[in-house]
C-alpha atoms as a PDB file:
ATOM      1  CA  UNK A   1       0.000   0.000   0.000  1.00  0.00           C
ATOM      2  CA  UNK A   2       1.842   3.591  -0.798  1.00  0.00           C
ATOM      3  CA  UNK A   3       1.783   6.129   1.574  1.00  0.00           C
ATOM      4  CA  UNK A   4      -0.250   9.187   1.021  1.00  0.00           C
ATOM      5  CA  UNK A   5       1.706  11.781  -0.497  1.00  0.00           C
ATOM      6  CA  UNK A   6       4.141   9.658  -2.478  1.00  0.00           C
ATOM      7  CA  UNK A   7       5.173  10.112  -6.201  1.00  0.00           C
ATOM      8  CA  UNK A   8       5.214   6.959  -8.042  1.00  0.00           C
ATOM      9  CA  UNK A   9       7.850   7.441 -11.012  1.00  0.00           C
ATOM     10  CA  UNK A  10       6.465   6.369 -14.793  1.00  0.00           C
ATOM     11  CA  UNK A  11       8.653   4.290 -16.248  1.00  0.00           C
ATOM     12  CA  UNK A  12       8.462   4.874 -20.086  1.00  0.00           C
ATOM     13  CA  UNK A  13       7.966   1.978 -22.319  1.00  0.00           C
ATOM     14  CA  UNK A  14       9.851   2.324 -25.692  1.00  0.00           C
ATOM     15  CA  UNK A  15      10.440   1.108 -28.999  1.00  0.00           C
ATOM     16  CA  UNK A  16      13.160   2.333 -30.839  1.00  0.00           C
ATOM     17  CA  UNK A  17      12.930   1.801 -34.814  1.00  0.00           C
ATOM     18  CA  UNK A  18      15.915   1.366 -36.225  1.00  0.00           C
ATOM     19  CA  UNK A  19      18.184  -0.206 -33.031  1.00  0.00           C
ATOM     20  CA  UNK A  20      21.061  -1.433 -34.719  1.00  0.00           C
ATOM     21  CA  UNK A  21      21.494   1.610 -36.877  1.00  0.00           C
ATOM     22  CA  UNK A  22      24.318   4.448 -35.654  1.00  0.00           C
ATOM     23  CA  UNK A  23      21.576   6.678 -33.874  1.00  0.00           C
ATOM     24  CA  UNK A  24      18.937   3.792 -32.501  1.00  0.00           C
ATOM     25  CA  UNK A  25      21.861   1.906 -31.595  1.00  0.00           C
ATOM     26  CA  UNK A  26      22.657   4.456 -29.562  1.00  0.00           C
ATOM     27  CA  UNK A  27      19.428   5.798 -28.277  1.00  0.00           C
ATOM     28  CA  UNK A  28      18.389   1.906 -27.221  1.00  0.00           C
ATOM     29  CA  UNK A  29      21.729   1.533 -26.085  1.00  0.00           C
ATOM     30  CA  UNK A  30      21.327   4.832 -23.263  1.00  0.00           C
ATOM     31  CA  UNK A  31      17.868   3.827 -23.058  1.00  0.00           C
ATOM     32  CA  UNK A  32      18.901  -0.058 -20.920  1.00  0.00           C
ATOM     33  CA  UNK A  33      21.074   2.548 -18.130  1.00  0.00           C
ATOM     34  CA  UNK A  34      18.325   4.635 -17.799  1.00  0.00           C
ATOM     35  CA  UNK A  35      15.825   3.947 -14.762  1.00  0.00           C
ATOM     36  CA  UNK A  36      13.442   6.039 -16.652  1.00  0.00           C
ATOM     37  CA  UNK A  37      12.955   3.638 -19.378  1.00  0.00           C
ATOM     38  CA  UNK A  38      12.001   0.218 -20.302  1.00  0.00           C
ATOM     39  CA  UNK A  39      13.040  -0.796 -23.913  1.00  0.00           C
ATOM     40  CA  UNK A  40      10.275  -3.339 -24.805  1.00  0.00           C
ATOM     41  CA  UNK A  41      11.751  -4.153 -28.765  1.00  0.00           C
ATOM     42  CA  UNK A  42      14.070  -2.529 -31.215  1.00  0.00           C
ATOM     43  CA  UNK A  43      12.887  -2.500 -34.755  1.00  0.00           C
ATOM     44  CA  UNK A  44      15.296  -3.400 -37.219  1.00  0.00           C
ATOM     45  CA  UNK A  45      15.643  -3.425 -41.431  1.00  0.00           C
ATOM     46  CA  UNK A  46      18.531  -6.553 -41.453  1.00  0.00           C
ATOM     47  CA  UNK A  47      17.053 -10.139 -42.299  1.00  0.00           C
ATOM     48  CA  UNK A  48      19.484 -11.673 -39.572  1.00  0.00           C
ATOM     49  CA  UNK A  49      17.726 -11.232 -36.378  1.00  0.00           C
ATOM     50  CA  UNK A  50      21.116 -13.276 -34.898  1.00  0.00           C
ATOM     51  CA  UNK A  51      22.910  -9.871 -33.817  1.00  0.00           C
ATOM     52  CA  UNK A  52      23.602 -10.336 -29.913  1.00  0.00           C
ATOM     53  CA  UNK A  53      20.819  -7.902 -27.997  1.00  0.00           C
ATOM     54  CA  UNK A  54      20.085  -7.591 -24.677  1.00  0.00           C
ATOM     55  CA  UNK A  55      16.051  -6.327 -25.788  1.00  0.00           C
ATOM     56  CA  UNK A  56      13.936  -8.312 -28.408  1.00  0.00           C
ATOM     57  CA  UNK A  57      14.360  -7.510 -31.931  1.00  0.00           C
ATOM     58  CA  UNK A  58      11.784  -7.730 -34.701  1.00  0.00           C
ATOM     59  CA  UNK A  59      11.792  -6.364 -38.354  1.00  0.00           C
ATOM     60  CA  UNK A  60       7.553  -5.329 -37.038  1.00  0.00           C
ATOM     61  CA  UNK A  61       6.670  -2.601 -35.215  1.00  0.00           C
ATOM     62  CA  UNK A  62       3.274  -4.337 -34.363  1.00  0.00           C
ATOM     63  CA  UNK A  63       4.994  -6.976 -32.557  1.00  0.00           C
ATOM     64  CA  UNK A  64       6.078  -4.383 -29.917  1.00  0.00           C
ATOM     65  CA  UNK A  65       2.894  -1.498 -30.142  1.00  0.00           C
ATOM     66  CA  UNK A  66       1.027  -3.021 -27.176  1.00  0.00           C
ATOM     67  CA  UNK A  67       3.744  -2.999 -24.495  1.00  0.00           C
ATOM     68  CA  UNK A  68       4.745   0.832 -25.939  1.00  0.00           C
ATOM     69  CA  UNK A  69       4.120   4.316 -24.660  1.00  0.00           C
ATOM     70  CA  UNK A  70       6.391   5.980 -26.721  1.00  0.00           C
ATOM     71  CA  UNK A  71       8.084   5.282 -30.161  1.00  0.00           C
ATOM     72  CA  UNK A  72      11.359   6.886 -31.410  1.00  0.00           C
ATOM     73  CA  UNK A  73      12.152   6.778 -35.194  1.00  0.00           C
ATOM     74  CA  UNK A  74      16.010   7.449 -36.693  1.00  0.00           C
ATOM     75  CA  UNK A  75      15.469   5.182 -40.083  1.00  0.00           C
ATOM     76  CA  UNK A  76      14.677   6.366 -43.345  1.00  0.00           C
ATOM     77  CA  UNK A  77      11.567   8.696 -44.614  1.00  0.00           C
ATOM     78  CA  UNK A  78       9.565   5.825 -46.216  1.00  0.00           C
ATOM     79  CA  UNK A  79      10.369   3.346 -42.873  1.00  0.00           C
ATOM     80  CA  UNK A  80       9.333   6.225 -40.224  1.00  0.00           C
ATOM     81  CA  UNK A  81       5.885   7.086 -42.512  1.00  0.00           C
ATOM     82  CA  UNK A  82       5.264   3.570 -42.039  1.00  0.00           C
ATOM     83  CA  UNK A  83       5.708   3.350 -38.092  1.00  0.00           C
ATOM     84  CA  UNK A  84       3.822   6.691 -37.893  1.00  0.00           C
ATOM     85  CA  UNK A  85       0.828   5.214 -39.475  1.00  0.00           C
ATOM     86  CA  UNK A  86       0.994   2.110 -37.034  1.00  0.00           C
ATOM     87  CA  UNK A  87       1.459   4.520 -34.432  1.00  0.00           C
ATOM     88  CA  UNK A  88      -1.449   6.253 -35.267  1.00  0.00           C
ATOM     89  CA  UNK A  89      -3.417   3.195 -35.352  1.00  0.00           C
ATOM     90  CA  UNK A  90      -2.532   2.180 -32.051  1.00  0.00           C
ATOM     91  CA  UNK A  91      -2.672   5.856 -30.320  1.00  0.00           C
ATOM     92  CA  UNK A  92       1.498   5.625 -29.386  1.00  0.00           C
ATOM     93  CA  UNK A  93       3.537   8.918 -29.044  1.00  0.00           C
ATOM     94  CA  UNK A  94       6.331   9.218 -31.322  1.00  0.00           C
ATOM     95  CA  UNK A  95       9.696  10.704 -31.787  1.00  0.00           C
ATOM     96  CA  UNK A  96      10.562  11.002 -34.926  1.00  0.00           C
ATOM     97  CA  UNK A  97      15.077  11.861 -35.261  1.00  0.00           C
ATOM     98  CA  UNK A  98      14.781  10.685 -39.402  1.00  0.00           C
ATOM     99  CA  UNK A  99      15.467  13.432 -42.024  1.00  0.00           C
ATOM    100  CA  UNK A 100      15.477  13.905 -45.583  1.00  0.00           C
ATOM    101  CA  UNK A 101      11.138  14.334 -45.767  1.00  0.00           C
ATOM    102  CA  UNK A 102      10.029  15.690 -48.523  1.00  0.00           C
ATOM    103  CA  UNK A 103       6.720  18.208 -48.306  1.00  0.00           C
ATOM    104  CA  UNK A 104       4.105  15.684 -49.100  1.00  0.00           C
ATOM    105  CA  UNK A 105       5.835  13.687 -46.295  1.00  0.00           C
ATOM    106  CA  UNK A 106       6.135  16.199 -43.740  1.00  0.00           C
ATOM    107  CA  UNK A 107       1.963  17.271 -45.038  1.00  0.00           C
ATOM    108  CA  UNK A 108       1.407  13.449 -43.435  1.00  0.00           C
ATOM    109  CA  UNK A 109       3.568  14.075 -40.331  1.00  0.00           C
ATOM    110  CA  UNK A 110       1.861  17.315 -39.779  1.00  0.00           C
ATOM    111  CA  UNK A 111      -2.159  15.057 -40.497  1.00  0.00           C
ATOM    112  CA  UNK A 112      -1.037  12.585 -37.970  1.00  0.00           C
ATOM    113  CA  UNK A 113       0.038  14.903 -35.476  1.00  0.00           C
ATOM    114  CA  UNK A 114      -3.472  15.670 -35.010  1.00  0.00           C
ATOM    115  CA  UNK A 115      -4.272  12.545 -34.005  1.00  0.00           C
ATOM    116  CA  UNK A 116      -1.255  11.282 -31.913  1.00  0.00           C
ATOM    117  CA  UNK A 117       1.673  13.454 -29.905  1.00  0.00           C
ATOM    118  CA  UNK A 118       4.565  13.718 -31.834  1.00  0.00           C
ATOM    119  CA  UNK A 119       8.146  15.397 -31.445  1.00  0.00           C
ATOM    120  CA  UNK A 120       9.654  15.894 -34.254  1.00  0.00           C
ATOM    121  CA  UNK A 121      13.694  17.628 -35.092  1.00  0.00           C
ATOM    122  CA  UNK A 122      16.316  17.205 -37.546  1.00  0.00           C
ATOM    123  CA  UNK A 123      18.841  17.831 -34.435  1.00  0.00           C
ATOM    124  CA  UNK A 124      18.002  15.986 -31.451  1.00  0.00           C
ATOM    125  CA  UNK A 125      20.722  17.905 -29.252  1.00  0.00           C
ATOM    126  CA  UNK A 126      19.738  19.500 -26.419  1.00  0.00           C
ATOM    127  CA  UNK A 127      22.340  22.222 -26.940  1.00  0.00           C
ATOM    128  CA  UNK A 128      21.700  22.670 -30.428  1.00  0.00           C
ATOM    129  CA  UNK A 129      18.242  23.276 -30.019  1.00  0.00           C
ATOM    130  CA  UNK A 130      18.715  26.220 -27.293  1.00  0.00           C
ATOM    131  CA  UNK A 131      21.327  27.661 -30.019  1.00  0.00           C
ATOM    132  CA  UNK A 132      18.827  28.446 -32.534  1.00  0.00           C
ATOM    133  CA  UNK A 133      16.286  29.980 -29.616  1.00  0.00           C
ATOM    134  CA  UNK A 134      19.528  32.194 -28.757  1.00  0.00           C
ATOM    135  CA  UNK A 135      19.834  32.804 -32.481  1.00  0.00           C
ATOM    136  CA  UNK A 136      16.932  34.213 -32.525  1.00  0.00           C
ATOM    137  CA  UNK A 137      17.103  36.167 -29.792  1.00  0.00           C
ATOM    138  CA  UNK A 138      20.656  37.884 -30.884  1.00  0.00           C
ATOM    139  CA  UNK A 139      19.390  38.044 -34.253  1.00  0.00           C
ATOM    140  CA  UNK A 140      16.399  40.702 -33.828  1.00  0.00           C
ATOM    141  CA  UNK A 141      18.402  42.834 -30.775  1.00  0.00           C
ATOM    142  CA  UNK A 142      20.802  43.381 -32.925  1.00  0.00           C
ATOM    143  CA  UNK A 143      19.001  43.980 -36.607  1.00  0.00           C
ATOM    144  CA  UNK A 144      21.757  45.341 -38.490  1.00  0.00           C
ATOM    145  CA  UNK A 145      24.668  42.779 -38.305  1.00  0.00           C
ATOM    146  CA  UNK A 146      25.013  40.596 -40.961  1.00  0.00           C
ATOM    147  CA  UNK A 147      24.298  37.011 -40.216  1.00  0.00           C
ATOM    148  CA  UNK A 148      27.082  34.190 -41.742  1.00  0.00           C
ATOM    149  CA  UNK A 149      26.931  30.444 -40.164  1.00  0.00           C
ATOM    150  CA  UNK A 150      29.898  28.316 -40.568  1.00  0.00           C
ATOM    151  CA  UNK A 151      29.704  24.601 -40.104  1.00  0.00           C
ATOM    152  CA  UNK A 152      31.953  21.487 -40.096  1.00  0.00           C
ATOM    153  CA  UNK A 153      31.154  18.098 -39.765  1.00  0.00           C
ATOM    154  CA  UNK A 154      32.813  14.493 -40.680  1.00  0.00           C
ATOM    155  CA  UNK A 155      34.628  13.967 -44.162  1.00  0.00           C
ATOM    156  CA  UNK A 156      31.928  11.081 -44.966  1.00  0.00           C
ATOM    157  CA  UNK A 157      28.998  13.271 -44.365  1.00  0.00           C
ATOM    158  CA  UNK A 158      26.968  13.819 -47.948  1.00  0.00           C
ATOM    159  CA  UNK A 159      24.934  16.431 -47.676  1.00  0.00           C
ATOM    160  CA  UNK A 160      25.620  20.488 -46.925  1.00  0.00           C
ATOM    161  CA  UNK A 161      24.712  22.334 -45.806  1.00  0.00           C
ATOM    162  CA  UNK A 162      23.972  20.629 -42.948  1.00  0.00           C
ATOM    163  CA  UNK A 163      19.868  19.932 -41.714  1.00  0.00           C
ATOM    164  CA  UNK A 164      21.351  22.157 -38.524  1.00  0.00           C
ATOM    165  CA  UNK A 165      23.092  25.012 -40.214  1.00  0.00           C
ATOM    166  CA  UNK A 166      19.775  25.424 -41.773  1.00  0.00           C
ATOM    167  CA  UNK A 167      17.641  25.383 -39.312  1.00  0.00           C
ATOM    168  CA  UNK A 168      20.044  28.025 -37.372  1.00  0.00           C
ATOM    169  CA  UNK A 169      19.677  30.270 -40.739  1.00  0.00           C
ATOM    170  CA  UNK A 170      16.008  29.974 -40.544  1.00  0.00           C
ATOM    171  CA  UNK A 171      15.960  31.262 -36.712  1.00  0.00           C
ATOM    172  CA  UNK A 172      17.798  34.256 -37.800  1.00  0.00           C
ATOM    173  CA  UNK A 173      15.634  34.683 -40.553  1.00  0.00           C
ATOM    174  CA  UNK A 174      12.423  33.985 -39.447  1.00  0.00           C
ATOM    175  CA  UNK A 175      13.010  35.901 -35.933  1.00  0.00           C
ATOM    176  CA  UNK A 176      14.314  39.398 -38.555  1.00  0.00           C
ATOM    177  CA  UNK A 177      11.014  38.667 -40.573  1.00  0.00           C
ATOM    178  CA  UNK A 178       8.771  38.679 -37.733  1.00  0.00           C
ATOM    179  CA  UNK A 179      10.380  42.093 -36.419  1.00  0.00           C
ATOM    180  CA  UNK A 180       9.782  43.723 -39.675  1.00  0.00           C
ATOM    181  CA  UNK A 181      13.147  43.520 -41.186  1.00  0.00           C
ATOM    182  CA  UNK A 182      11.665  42.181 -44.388  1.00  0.00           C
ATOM    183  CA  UNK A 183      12.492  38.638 -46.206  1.00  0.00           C
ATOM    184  CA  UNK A 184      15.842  37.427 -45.675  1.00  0.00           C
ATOM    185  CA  UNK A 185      18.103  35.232 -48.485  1.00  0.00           C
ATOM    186  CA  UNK A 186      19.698  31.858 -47.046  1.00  0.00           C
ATOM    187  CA  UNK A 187      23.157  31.944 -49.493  1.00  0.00           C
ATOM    188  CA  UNK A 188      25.020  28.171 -48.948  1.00  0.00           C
ATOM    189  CA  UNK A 189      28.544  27.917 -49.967  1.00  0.00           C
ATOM    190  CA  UNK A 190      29.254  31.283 -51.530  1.00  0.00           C
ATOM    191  CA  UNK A 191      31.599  31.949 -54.498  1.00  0.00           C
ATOM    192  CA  UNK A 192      31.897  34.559 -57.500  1.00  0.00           C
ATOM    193  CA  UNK A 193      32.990  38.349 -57.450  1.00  0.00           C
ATOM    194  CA  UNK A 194      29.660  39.734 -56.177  1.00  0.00           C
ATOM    195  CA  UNK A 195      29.417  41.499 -53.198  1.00  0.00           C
ATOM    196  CA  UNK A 196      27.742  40.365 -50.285  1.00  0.00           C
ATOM    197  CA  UNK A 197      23.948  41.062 -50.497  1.00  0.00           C
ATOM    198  CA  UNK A 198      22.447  42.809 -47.212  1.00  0.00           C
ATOM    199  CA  UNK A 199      19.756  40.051 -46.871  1.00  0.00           C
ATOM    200  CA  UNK A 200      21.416  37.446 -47.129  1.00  0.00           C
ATOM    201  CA  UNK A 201      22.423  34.726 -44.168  1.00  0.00           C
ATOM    202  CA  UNK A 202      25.503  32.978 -45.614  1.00  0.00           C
ATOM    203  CA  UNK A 203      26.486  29.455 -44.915  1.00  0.00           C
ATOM    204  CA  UNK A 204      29.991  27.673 -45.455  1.00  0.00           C
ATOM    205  CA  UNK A 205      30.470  24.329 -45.010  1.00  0.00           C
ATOM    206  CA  UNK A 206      33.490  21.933 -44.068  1.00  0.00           C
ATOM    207  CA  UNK A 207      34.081  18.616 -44.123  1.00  0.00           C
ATOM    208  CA  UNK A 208      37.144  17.227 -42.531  1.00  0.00           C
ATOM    209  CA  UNK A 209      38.638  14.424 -40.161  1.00  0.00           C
ATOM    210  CA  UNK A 210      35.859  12.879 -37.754  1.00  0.00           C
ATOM    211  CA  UNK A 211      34.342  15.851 -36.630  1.00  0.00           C
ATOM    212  CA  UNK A 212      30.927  14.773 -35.101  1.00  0.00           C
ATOM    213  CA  UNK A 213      29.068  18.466 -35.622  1.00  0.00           C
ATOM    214  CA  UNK A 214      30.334  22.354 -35.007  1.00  0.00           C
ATOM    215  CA  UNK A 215      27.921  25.026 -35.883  1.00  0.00           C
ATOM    216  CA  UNK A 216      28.583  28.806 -35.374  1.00  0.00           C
ATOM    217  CA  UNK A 217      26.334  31.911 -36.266  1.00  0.00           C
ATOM    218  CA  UNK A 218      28.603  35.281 -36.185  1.00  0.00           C
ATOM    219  CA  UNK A 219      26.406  38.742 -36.477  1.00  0.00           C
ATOM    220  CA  UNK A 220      28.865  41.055 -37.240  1.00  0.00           C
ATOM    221  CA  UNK A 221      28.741  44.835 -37.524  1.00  0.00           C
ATOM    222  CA  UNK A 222      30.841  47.762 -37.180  1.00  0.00           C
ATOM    223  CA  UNK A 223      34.022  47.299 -34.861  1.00  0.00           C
ATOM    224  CA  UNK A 224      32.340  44.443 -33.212  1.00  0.00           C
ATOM    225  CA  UNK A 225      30.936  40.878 -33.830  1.00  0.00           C
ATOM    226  CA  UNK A 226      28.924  38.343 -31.429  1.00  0.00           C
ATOM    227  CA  UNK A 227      29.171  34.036 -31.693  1.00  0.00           C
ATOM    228  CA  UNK A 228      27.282  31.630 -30.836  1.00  0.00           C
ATOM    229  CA  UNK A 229      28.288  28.244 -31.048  1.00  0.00           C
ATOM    230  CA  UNK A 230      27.840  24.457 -30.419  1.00  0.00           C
ATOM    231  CA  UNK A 231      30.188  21.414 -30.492  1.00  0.00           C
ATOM    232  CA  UNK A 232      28.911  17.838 -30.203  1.00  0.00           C
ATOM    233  CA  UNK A 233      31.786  15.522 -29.175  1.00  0.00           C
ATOM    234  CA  UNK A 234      29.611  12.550 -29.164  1.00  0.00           C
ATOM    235  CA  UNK A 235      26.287  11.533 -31.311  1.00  0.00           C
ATOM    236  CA  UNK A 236      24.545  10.137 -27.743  1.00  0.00           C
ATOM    237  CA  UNK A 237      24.273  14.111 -27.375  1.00  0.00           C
ATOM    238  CA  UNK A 238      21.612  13.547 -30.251  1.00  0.00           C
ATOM    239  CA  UNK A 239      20.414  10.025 -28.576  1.00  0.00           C
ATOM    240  CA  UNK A 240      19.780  11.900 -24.923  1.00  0.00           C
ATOM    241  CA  UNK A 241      18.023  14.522 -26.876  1.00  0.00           C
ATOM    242  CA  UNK A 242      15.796  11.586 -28.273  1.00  0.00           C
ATOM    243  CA  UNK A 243      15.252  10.400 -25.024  1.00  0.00           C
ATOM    244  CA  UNK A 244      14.440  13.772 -23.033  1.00  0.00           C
ATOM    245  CA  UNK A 245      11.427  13.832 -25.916  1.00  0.00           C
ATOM    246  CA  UNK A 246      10.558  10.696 -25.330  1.00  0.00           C
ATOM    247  CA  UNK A 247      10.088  11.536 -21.669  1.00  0.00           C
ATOM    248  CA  UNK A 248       8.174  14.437 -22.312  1.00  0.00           C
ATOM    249  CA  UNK A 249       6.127  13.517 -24.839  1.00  0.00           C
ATOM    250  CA  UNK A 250       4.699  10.397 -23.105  1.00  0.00           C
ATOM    251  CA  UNK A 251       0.839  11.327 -21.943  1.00  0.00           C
ATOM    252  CA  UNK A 252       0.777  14.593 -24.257  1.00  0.00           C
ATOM    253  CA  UNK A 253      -2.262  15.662 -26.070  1.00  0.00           C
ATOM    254  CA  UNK A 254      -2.170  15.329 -29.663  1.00  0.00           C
ATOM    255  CA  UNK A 255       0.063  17.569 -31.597  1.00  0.00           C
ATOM    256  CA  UNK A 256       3.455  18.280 -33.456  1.00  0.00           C
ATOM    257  CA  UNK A 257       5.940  19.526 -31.363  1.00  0.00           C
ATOM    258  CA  UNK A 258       9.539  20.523 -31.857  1.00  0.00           C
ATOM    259  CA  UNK A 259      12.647  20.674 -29.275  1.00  0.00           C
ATOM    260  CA  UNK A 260      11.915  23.847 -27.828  1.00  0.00           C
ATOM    261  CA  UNK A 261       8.743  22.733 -26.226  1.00  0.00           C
ATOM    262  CA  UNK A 262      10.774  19.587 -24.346  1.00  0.00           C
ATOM    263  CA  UNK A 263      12.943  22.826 -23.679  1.00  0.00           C
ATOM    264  CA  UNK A 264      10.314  24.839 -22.168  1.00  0.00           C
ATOM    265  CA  UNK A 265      10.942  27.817 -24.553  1.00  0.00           C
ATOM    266  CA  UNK A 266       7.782  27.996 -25.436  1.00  0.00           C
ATOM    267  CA  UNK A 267       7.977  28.662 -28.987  1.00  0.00           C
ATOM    268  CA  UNK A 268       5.528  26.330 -31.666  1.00  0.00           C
END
């Protein structure tokens, strides 16, 4: 019999989709030292089901919805659409780390959220997420400066700019827009003879070495400039991030919901 007065803890039942890849691996593997969580099943893509695990694997989803609160997602865009709709199906919050949706995808995300909770980012990171609130921030108190992002990741990463440096650009831009600066120009990986234009947020990208993730938004005016920056050192940066939504999201009301609302910044 408890006591009157005393706070059970929830313990959050998850699925992670995706549990052998380099993020789920990760997330599932933080997930078994965590008190917080149980991990019920990893979903997986690979026919051989004969990979040592210390959780059940399954190439189904459904095989794991009815022990689940909460589902997190780092696969591919077709794989996660497909877990969202069992999700959906089953009423099961979902955190969804994949990238690469196109709009008709992210038109789905956006239907389903009104159905189920979701939390969804293309950066995970706890730290990264409060940069692009600060971005904001510094970018309308100080209207003038121009805005140039520089960002370096891993030699083997394919795409720049990166998801992040993006995202930080659209902070700047969207927080100058909404204080009447007019429409601002995201400009990735410069080059040419012509000048810089006064609405434009540049981006350079480099890819060297192992570097896990660096992103840095100068605002620079007249005698002066301001940084902001973030490192990751480690990708189970990204994989707590995962987890921290997981936590929150479990028991929300339907919706889609970014970082900064696990945050508490309060911004949609």
């Amino acid at each position: 019999m408890l006591r009157k007065g005393l706070v059970v803890k929830q313990v959050v039942r998850l699925v992670v989709c995706g549990a052998l890849g380099r993020m789920g691996s990760r997330v599932a593997a933080l997930a078994c030292r965590d008190t917080a969580f149980t991990l019920v099943g990893g979903v997986v893509r690979s026919p051989d089901l004969t990979t040592p695990s210390s959780f059940p694997l399954s190439h189904r989803l459904q095989d794991f919805l009815d022990s689940a609160d909460v589902i997190v997602d780092f696969t591919e865009p077709r794989s996660s659409l497909e877990h969202l709709g069992l999700a959906v199906r089953s009423g099961k919050a979902v955190v969804i780390g994949t990238t690469g949706f196109g709009k008709p995808q992210v038109r789905r995300i956006a239907q389903a959220g009104r159905k189920v909770p979701i939390v969804m980012a293309s950066n995970m990171s706890l730290g990264a997420n409060l940069l692009f609130y600060l971005a904001g921030l510094a970018a309308a108190k100080l209207p003038g400066y121009d805005a140039e992002i520089i960002e370096v990741h891993h030699r083997h990463k394919k795409d720049a700019p990166s998801g992040t440096a993006l995202r930080l650009a659209q902070s700047v831009a969207c927080s100058r827009s909404r204080s009447g600066l007019g429409d601002f120009k995201i400009q990735p990986c410069r080059c040419g003879t012509s000048p810089r234009g006064e609405q434009e947020i540049g981006i350079a990208s480099v890819r060297a070495g192992d570097v896990v993730g660096e992103h840095t938004l100068i605002l620079a005016g007249e005698g002066e400039r301001v940084e902001l920056s973030h490192r990751a050192f480690s990708r189970d940066v990204f994989a707590q991030g995962a987890l921290s939504a997981a936590k929150w999201v479990c028991g929300k009301k339907p919706g889609w919901y970014d970082m900064s609302r696990v945050l508490g910044l309060g911004l949609e």
